[in-house]
Protein backbone atom coordinates (compact mmCIF):
# COMPACT_ATOMS: atom_id res chain seq x y z
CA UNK A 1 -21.22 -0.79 -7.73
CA UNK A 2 -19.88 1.43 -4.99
CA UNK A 3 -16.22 2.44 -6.01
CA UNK A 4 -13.65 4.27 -3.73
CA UNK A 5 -10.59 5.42 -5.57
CA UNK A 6 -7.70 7.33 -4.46
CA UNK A 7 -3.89 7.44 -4.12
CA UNK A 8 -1.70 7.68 -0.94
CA UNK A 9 -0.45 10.36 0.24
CA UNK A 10 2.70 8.98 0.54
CA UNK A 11 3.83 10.40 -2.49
CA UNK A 12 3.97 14.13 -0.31
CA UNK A 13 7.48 14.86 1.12
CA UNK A 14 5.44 16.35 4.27
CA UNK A 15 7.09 15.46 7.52
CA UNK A 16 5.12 17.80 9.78
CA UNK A 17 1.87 19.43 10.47
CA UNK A 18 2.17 22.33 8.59
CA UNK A 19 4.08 20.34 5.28
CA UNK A 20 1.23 17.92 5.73
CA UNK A 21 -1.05 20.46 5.32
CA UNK A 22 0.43 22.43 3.08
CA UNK A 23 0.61 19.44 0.32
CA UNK A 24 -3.22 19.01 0.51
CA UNK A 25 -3.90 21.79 -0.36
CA UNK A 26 -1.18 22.15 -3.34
CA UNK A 27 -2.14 18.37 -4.65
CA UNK A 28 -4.57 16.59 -2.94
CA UNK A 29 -7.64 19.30 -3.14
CA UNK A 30 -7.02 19.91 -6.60
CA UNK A 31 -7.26 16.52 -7.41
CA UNK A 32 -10.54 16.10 -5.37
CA UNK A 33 -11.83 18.64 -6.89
CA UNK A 34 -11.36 17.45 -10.23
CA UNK A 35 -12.29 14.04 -9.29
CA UNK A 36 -15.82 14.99 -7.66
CA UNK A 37 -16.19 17.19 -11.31
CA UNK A 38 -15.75 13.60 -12.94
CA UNK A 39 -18.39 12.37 -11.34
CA UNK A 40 -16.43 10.38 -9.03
CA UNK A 41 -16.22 10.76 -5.27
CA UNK A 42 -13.11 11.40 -3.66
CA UNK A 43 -11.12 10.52 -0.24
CA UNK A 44 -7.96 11.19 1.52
CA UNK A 45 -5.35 8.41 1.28
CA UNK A 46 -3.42 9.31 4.54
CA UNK A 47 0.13 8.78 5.58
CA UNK A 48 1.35 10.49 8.67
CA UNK A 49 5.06 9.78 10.00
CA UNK A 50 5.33 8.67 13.68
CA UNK A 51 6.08 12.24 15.01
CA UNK A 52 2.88 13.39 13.32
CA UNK A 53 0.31 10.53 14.29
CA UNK A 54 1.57 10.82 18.14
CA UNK A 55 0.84 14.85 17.93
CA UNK A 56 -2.04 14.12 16.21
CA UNK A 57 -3.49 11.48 18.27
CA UNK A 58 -2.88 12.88 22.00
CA UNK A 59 -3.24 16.73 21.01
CA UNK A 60 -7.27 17.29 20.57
CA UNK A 61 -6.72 20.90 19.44
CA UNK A 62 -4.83 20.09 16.37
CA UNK A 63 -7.02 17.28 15.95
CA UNK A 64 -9.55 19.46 15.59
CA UNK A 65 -8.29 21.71 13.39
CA UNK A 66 -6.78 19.41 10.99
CA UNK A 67 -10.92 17.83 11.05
CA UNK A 68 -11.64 21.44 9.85
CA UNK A 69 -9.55 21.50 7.33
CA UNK A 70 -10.12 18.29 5.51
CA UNK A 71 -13.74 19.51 5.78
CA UNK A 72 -12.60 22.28 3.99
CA UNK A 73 -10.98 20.90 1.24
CA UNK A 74 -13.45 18.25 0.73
CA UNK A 75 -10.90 15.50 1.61
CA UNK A 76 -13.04 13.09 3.87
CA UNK A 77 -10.52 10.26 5.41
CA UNK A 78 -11.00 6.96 3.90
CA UNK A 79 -7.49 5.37 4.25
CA UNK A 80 -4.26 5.27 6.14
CA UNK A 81 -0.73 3.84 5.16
CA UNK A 82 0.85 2.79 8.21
CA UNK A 83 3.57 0.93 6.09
CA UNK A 84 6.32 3.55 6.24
CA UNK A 85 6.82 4.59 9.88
CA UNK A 86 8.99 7.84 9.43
CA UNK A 87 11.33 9.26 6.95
CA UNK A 88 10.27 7.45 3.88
CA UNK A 89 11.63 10.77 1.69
CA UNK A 90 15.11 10.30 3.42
CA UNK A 91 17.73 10.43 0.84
CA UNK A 92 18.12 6.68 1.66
CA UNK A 93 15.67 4.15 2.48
CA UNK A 94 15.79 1.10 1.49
CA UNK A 95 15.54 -1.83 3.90
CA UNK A 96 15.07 0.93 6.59
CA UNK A 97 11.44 1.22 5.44
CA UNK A 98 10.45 -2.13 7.40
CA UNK A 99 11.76 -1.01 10.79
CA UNK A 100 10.53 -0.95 13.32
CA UNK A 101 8.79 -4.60 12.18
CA UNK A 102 6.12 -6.04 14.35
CA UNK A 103 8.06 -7.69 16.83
CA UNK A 104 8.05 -3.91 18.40
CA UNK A 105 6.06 -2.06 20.62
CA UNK A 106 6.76 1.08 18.86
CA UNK A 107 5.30 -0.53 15.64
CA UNK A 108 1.92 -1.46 17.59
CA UNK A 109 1.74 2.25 19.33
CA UNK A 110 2.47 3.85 16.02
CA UNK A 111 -0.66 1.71 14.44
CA UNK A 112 -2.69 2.32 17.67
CA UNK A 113 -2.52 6.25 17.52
CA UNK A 114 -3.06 6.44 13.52
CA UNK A 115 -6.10 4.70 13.95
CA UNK A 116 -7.13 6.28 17.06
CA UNK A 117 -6.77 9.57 14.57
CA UNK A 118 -8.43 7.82 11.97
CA UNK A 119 -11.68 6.91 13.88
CA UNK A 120 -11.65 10.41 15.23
CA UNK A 121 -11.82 12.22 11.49
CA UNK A 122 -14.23 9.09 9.64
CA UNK A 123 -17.73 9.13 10.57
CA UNK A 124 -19.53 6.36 12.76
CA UNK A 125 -20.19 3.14 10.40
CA UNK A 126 -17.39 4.16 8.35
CA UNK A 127 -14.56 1.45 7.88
CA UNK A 128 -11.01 2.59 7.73
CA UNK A 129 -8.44 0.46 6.14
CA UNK A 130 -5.01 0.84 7.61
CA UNK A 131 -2.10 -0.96 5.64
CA UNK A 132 0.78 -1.92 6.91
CA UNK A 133 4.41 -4.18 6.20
CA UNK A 134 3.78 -7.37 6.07
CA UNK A 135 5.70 -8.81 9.81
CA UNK A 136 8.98 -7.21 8.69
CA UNK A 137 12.24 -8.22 6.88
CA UNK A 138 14.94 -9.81 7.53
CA UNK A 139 18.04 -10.36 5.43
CA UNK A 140 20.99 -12.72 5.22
CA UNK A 141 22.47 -14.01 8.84
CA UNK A 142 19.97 -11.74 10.50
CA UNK A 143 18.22 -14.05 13.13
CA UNK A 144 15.15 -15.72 13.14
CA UNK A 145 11.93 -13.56 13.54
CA UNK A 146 9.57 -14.39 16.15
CA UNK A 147 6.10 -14.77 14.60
CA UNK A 148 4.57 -15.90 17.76
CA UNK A 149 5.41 -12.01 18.92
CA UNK A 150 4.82 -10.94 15.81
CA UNK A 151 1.20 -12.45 16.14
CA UNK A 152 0.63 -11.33 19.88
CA UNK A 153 1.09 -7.98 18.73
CA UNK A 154 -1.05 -8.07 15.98
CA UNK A 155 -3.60 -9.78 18.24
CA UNK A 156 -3.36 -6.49 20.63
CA UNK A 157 -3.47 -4.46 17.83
CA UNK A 158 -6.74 -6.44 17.12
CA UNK A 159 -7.98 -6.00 20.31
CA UNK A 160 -7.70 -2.21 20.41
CA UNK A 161 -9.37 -1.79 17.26
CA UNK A 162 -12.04 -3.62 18.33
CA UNK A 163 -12.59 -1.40 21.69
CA UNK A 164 -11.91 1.64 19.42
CA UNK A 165 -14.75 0.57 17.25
CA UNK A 166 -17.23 0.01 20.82
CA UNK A 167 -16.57 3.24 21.27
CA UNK A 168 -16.44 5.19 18.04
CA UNK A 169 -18.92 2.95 15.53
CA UNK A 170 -15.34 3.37 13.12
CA UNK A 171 -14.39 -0.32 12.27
CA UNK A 172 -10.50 0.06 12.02
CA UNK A 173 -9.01 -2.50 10.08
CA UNK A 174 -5.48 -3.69 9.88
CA UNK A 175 -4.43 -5.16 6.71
CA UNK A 176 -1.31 -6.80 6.11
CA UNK A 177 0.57 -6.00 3.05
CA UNK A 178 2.51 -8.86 1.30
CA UNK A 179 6.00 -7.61 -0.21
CA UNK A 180 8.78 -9.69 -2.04
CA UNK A 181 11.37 -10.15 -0.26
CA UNK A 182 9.80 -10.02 2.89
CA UNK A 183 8.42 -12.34 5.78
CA UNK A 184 5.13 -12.43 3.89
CA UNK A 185 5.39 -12.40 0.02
CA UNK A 186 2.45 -13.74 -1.25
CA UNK A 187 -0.90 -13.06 -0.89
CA UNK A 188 -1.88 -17.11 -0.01
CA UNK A 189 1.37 -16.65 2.17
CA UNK A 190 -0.67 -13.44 4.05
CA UNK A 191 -3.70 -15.83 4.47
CA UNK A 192 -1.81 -18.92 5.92
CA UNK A 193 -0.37 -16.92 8.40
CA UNK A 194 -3.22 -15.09 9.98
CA UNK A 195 -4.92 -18.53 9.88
CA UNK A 196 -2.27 -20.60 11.59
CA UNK A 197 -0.97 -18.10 14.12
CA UNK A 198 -4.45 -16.30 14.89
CA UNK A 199 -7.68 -17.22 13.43
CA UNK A 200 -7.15 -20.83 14.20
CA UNK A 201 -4.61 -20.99 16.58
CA UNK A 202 -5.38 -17.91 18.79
CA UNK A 203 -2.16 -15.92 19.59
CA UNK A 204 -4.46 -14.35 22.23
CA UNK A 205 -6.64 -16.02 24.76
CA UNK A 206 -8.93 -12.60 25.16
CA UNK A 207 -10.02 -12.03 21.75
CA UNK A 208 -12.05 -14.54 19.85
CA UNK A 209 -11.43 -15.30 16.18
CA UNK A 210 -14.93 -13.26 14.99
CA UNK A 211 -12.72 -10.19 16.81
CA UNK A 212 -9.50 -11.21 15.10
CA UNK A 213 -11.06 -11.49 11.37
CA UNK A 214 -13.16 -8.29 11.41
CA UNK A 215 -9.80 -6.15 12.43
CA UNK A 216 -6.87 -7.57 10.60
CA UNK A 217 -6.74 -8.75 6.87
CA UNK A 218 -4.84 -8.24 3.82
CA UNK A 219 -3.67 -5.20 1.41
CA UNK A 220 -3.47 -7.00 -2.30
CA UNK A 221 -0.16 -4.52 -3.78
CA UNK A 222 -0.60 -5.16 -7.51
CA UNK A 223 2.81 -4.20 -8.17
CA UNK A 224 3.92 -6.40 -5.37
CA UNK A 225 2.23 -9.47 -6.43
CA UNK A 226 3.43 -9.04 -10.33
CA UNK A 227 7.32 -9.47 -9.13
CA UNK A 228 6.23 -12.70 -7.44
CA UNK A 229 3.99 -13.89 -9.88
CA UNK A 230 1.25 -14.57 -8.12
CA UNK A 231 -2.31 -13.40 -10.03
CA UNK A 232 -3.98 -10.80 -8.15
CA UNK A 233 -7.33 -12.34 -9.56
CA UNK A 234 -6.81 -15.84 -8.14
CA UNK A 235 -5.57 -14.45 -5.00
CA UNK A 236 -8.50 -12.24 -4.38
CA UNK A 237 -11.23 -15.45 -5.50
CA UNK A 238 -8.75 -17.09 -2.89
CA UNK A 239 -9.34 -14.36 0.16
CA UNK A 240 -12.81 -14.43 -0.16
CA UNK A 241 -13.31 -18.24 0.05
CA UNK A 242 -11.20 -18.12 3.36
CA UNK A 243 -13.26 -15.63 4.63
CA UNK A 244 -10.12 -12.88 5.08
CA UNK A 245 -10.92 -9.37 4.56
CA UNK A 246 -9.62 -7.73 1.76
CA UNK A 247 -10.11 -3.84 2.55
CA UNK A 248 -7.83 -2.00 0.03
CA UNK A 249 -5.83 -2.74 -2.77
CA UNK A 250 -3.24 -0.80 -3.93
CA UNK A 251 -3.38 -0.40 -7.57
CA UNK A 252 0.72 -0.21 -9.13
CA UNK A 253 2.45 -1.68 -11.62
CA UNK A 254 6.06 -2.60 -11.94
CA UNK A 255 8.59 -2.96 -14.56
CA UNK A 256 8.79 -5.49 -16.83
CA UNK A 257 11.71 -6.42 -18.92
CA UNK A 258 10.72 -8.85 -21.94
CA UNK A 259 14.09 -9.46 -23.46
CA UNK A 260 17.27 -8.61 -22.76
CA UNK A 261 17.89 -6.17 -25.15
CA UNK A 262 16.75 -3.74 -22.79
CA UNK A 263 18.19 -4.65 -19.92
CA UNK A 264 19.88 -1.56 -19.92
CA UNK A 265 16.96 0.49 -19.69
CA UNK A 266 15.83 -1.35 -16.68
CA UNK A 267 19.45 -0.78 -14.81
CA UNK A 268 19.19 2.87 -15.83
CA UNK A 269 16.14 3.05 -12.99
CA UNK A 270 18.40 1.66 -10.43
CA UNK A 271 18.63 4.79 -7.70
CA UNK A 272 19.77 5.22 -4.23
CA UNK A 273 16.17 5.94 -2.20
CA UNK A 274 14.10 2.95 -2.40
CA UNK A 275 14.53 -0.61 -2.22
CA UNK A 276 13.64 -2.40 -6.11
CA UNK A 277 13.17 -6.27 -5.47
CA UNK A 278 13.52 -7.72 -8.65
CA UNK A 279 12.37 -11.59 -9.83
CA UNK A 280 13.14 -13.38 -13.63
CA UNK A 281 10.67 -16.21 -14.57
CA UNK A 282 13.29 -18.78 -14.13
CA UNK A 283 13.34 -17.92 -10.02
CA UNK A 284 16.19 -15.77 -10.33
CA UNK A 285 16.04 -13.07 -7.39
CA UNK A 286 17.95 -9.49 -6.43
CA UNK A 287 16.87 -7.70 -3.84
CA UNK A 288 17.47 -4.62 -5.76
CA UNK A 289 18.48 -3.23 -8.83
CA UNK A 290 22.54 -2.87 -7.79
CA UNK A 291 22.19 -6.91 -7.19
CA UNK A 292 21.33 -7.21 -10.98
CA UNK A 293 24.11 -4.66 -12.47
CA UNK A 294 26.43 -7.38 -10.63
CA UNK A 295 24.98 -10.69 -12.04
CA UNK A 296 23.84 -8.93 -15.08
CA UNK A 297 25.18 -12.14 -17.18
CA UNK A 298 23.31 -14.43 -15.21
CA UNK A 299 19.84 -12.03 -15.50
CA UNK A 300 20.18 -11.83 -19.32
CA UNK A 301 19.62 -15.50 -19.45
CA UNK A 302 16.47 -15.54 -17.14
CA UNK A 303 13.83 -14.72 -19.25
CA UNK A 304 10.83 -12.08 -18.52
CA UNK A 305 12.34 -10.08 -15.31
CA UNK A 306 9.78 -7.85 -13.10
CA UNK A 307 11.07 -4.98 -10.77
CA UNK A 308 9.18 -3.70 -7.84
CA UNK A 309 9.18 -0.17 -8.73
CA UNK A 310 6.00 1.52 -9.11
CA UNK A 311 5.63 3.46 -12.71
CA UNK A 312 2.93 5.63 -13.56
CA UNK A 313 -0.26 3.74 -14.05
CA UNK A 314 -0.72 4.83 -17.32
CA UNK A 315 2.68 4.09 -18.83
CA UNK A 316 3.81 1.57 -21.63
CA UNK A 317 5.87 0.57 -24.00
CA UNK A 318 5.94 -2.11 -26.94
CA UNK A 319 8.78 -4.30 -27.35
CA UNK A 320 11.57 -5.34 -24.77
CA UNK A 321 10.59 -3.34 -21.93
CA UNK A 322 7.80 -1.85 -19.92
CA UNK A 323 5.42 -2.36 -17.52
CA UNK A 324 2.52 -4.43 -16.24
CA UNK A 325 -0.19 -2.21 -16.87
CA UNK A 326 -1.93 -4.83 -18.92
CA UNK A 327 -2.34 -6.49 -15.79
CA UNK A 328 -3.33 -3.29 -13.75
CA UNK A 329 -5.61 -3.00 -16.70
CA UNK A 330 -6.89 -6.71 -16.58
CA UNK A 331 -7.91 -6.67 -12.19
CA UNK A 332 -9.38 -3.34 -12.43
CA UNK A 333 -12.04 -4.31 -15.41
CA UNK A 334 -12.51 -7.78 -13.33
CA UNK A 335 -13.28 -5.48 -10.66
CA UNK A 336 -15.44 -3.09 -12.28
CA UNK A 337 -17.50 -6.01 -14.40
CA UNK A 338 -18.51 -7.49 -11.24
CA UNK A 339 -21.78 -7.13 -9.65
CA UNK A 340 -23.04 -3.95 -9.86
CA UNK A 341 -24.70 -3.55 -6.50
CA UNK A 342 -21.13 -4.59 -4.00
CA UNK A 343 -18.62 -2.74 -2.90
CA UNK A 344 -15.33 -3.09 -3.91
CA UNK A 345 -12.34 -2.99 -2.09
CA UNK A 346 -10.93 0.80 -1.36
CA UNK A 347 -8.62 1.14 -4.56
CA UNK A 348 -5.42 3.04 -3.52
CA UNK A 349 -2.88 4.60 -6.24
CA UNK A 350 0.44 4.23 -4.93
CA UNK A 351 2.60 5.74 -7.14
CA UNK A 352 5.36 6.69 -4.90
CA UNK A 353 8.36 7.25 -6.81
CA UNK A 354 7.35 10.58 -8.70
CA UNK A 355 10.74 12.02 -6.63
CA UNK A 356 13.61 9.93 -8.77
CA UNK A 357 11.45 9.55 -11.69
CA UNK A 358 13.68 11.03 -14.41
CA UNK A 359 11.49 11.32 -17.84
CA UNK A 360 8.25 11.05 -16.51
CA UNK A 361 6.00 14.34 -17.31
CA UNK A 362 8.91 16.41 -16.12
CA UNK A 363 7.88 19.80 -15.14
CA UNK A 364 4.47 19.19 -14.85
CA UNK A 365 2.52 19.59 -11.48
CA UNK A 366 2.08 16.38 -9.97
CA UNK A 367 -1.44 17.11 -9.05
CA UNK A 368 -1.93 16.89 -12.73
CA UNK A 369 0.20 13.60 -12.95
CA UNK A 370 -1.93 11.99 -9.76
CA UNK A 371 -4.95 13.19 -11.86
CA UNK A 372 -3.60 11.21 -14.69
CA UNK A 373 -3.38 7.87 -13.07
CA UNK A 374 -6.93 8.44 -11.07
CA UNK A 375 -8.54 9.12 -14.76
CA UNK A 376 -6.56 5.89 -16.35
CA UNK A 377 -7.80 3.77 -13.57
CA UNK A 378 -11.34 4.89 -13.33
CA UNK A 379 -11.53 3.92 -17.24
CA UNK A 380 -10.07 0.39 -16.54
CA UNK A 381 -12.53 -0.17 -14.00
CA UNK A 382 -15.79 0.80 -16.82
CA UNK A 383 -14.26 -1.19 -19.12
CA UNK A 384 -12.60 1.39 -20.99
C-alpha cells in the first residue's frame, strides 16, 4: 500500500519568498528528515498566498531557484492548499478566509498560477492535488450565489488543467473542500453538485465530462465532516461508487464536548483569528464559538456538541470533553487495512491553529509538534 503523508504548510506564518523559505528550512526539512529516517517518505504540503503564487508562477528565475531548494531539502511537491488565498495569519480572519469565492476571476487566476507552479516543481506522471473552499460562503441577507458561475469557472479551471497536463504530463487536480457552514457542507453535498452542474449537466460546452472528472473532485476534511456528522467512511465508499476523485484528505480532528459540564472548557478556546463552526446533535448550529457564549443555555441542553477547530492529532481526554481522535483513529486504520497493493489518497495534516493554541506543548519547536502528529498518524494507519 503506497502511503503519502504530510501536513500543510499552512501552519507557517510565511507571507513572502524569503519567510516561505525560511520556514522550510526551520520546520519542514527537519521533519522530512525525520520522516524519511522512519522509514516513511516525505512531501511538501504547499500553501503560497496570492502575492507569492503570481511571483512564482510568471518569474522563471525564482522558479528555479525555489526548484533548487526543495531539491535541497529533500521536500519534493506533492500538494497545494489553495483554500486560503492571502493573509490567513492576519490577526483576524474569520469569514474573510472564503473570499474571493468562486464566482471571481481572481479566485480562478489564483488556482491557475499555483498549479501552473505546481506542475513546474512535480515530475511528469506525477498528480498534484490542489484543495480549495468549497464555492464560497455566504451569510445572513447576503444574496444568492450564482452556482451556474460558480460552475463555469470551475469548468475553466478544468479546462486549463487539462491543457497544463498536455503539456507538462502533471495531472493537476482541483478538489473541492466541503466546510460547515458553507455552500458545500457535506461530502454527498460536494458530489451532487459537481454531478448536477458539471459532470451531467455540462457548465461548459468545450470540455467533455471524462475532462471534467479527471481535474476536479473532492478534499474529505475529517475535522470538517465530524461537526456535520457525516462519516468520513461512508462518504468515501460513497465517492468511489460515483466515480469522483478523491485526491487528498485532510486528516484533523475537532472538539468534542460530551456533557455540559465542560462547556466551559470548550468556550475557553473561543479566539479572535479563525472562524469555529460549531454543531450539537440535536441540530443546534453557531457559526462560531462567540455565537455559543450567547445561547450558552440553549447549547447546554443539546447534547454531544462538535467545534471545527483543529487540535493536535494526538490529543485526548476522558470524560466531558475532548476530541474526535477516535474517529481520526478509526478512517486512518480503515485506510491502512485496505488492500495492500492501492494507493491511498494523499493524507494531509492540517493542524493549523498551533498560533492561539494556549496549553499545547508550549515552548516546544513546532517541528517537533508536526513530528508528533505525522508519527500518531502513521501508527493509526498500521493499525497501531
Amino acid at each position: 500500500m503506497a502511503v503519502r503523508l504530510t501536513y500543510c504548510s499552512n501552519v507557517h506564518p510565511a507571507p513572502d519568498y524569503d519567510s516561505h523559505v525560511a520556514a522550510l528550512h526551520e520546520h519542514a526539512a527537519p521533519v522530512a528528515s525525520r520522516a524519511r529516517a522512519a522509514g516513511r517518505d516525505f512531501g511538501l504540503g504547499a500553501w503560497w498566498p496570492v502575492d507569492l503564487a503570481r511571483t512564482l508562477a510568471h518569474d522563471a528565475t525564482l522558479r528555479a531557484d525555489y526548484a533548487a531548494t526543495l531539491g535541497e531539502l529533500g521536500l519534493p511537491l506533492w500538494t497545494v492548499n489553495v483554500f486560503p488565498f492571502d493573509g490567513f495569519h492576519d490577526e483576524v480572519v474569520k469569514t474573510g478566509v472564503y473570499s474571493p469565492d468562486w464566482g471571481h476571476e481572481d479566485r480562478l487566476q489564483y488556482t491557475r498560477d499555483c498549479a501552473a507552479v505546481a506542475a513546474a516543481l512535480a515530475p511528469r506522471g506525477a498528480t498534484v492535488a490542489l484543495s480549495s473552499l468549497p464555492l464560497g460562503y455566504r451569510g445572513p441577507g447576503d444574496p444568492e450565489p450564482d452556482r451556474r458561475l460558480m460552475a463555469r469557472n470551475l469548468a475553466r479551471c478544468a479546462s486549463a488543467f487539462a491543457a497544463l497536463e498536455d503539456e507538462t504530463g502533471v495531472r493537476c487536480v482541483l478538489a473541492l473542500e466541503p466546510e460547515p457552514d458553507c455552500l458545500l457542507e457535506t461530502a454527498a453535498g460536494t458530489a451532487a453538485f459537481l454531478e448536477d452542474w458539471l459532470f451531467d449537466e455540462g457548465a461548459w460546452s468545450t470540455i467533455d465530462e471524462a475532462a471534467l472528472r479527471r481535474h476536479l473532485g473532492v478534499c474529505v476534511d475529517l475535522c470538517h465532516l465530524a461537526v456535520v456528522g457525516e462519516d468520513p467512511v461512508a462518504a468515501l465508499e460513497d465517492l468511489r461508487a460515483r466515480r469522483i476523485a478523491v485526491p487528498k484528505i485532510q486528516v484533523s480532528s475537532c472538539l468534542e464536548l460530551r456533557d455540559p459540564s465542560g462547556l466551559d472548557r470548550l468556550l475557553a478556546f473561543d479566539e479572535a483569528r479563525y472562524l469555529h463552526q460549531t454543531a450539537s446533535a440535536s441540530g443546534l448550529r453557531a457559526l462560531d464559538l462567540g455565537d455559543v457564549r450567547a445561547r450558552r443555555e440553549e447549547f447546554a441542553t443539546g447534547g454531544r456538541i462538535r467545534t471545527h477547530y483543529h487540535v493536535p492529532l494526538y490529543w485526548d481526554e476522558d470524560g466531558a470533553f475532548g476530541s474526535t481522535r477516535a474517529e481520526v483513529e478509526r478512517v486512518l486504520r480503515w485506510l491502512g487495512g485496505g488492500d495492500r497493493d492501492r494507493q491511498l489518497p494523499l493524507l494531509e495534516v492540517e493542524t493549523y491553529t498551533w498560533s492561539v493554541l494556549d496549553g499545547f506543548d508550549e515552548g516546544e519547536p513546532l517541528a517537533n509538534r508536526l513530528e508528533r502528529e505525522l508519527t500518531f498518524a502513521a501508527g493509526c494507519l498500521a493499525g497501531g
